[in-house]
N, C-alpha and C. Protein backbone atom coordinates (compact mmCIF):
# COMPACT_ATOMS: atom_id res chain seq x y z
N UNK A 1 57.24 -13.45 49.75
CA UNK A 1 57.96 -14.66 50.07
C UNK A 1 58.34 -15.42 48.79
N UNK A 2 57.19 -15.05 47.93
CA UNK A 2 57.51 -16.30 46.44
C UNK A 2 58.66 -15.33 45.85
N UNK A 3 58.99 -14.09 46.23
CA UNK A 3 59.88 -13.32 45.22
C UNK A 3 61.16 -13.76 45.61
N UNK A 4 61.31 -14.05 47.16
CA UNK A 4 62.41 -13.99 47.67
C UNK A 4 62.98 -15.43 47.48
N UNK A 5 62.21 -16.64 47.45
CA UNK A 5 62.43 -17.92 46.81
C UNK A 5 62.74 -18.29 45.50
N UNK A 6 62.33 -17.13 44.91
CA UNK A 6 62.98 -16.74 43.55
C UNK A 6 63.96 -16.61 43.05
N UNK A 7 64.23 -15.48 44.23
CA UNK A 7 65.72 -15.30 44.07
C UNK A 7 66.99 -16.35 44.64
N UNK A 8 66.20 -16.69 45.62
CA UNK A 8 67.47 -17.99 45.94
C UNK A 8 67.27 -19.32 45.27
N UNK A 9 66.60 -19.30 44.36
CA UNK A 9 66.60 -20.62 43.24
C UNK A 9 67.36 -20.22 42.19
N UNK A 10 67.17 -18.70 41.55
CA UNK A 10 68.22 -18.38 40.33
C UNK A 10 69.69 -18.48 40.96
N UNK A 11 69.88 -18.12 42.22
CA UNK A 11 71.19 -17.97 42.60
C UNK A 11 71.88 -19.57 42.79
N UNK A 12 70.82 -20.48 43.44
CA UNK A 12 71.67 -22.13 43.62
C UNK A 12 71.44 -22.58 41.66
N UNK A 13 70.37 -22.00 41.09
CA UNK A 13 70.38 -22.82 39.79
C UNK A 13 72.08 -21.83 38.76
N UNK A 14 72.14 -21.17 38.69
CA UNK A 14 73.22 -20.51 38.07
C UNK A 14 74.66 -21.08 38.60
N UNK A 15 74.82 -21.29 40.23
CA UNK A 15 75.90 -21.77 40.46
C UNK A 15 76.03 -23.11 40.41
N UNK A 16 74.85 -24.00 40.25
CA UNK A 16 74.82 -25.12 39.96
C UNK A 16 75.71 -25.74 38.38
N UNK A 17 74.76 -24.56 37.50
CA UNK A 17 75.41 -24.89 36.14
C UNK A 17 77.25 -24.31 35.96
N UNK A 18 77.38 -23.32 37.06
CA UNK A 18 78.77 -22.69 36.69
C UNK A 18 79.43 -23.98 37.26
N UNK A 19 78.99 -25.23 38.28
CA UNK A 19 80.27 -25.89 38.76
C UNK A 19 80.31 -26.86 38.03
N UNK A 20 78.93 -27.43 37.01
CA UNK A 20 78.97 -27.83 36.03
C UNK A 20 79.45 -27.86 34.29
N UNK A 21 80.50 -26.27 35.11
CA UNK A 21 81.14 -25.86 33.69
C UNK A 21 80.54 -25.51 32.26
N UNK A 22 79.15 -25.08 32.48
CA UNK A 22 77.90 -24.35 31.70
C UNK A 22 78.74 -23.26 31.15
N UNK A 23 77.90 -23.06 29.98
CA UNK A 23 78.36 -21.56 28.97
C UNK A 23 76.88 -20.42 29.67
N UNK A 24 77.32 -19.57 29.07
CA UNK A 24 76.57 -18.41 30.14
C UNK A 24 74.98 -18.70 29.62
N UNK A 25 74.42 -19.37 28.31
CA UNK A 25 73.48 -19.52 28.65
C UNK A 25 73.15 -20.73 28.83
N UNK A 26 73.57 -21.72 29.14
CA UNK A 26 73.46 -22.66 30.53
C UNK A 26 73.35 -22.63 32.02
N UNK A 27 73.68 -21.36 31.69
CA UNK A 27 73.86 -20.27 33.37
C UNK A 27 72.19 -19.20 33.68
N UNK A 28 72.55 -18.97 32.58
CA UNK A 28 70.91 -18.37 32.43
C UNK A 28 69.75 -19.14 32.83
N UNK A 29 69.70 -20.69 32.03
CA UNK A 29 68.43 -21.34 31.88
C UNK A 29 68.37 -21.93 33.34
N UNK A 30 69.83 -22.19 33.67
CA UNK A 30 69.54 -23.30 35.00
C UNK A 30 68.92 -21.93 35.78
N UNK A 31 69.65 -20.73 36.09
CA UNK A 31 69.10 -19.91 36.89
C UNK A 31 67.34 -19.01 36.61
N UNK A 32 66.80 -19.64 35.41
CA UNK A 32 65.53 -19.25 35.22
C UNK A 32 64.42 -20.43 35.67
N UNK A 33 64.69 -21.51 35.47
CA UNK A 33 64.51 -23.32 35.82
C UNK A 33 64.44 -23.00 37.06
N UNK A 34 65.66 -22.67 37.81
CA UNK A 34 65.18 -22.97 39.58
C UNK A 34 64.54 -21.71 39.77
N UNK A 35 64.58 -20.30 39.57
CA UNK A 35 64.05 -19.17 40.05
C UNK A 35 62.13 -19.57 39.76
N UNK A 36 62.68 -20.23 38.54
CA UNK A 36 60.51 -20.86 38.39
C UNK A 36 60.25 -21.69 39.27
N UNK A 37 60.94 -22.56 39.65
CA UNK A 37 60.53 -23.99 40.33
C UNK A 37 60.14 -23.22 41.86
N UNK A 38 61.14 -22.46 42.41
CA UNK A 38 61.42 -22.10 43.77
C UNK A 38 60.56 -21.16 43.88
N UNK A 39 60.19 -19.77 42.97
CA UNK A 39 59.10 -19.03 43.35
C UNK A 39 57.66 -19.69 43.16
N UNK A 40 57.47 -20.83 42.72
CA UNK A 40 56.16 -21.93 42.46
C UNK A 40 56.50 -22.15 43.98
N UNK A 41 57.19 -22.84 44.58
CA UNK A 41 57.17 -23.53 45.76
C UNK A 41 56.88 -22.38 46.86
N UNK A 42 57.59 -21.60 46.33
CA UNK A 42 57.29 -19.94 47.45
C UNK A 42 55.80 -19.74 47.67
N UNK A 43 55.02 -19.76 46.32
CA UNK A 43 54.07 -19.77 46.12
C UNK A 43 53.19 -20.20 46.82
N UNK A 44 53.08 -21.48 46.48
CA UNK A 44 52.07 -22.71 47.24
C UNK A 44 52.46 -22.48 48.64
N UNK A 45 53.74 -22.31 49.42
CA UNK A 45 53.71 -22.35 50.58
C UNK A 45 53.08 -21.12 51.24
N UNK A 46 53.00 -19.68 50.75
CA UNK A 46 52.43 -18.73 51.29
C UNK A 46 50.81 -18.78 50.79
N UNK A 47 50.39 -19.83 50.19
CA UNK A 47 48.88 -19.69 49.96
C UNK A 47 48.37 -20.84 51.16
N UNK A 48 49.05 -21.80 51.16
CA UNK A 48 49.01 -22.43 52.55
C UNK A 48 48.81 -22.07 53.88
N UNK A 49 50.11 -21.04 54.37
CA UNK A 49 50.02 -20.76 54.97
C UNK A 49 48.78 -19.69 55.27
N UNK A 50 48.57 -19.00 54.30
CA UNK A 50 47.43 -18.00 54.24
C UNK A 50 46.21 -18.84 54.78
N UNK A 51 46.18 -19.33 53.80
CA UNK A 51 44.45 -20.59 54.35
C UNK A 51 44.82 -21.49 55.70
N UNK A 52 45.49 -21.50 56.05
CA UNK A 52 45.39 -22.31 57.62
C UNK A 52 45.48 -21.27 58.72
N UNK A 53 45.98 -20.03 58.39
CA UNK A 53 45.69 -19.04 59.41
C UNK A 53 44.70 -18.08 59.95
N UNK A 54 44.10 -18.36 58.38
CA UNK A 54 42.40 -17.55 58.83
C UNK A 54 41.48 -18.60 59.21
């Protein structure tokens, strides 16, 4: 789950910086920035969910 939140944080952080008219590595960082933030959040939510189901 955290991989797949991963991936849809690099994808909104990259198009974020492209509508912001970013150079490609402005495109990079925003899409490494959210792919961290979003697989953290992926994270915590599947350890959550783990511990309230057992």
């Amino acid at each position: 789950m955290y991989l797949l939140c991963g991936l849809i944080g690099a994808f909104l952080g990259a198009r974020q910086a492209k509508k912001r008219n970013g150079s490609r590595a402005d495109v990079a960082q925003y899409a490494a920035g959210y792919g961290i933030f979003f697989a953290l959040i992926g994270l915590l939510v599947t350890v959550l969910l783990d511990r309230s189901v057992i």
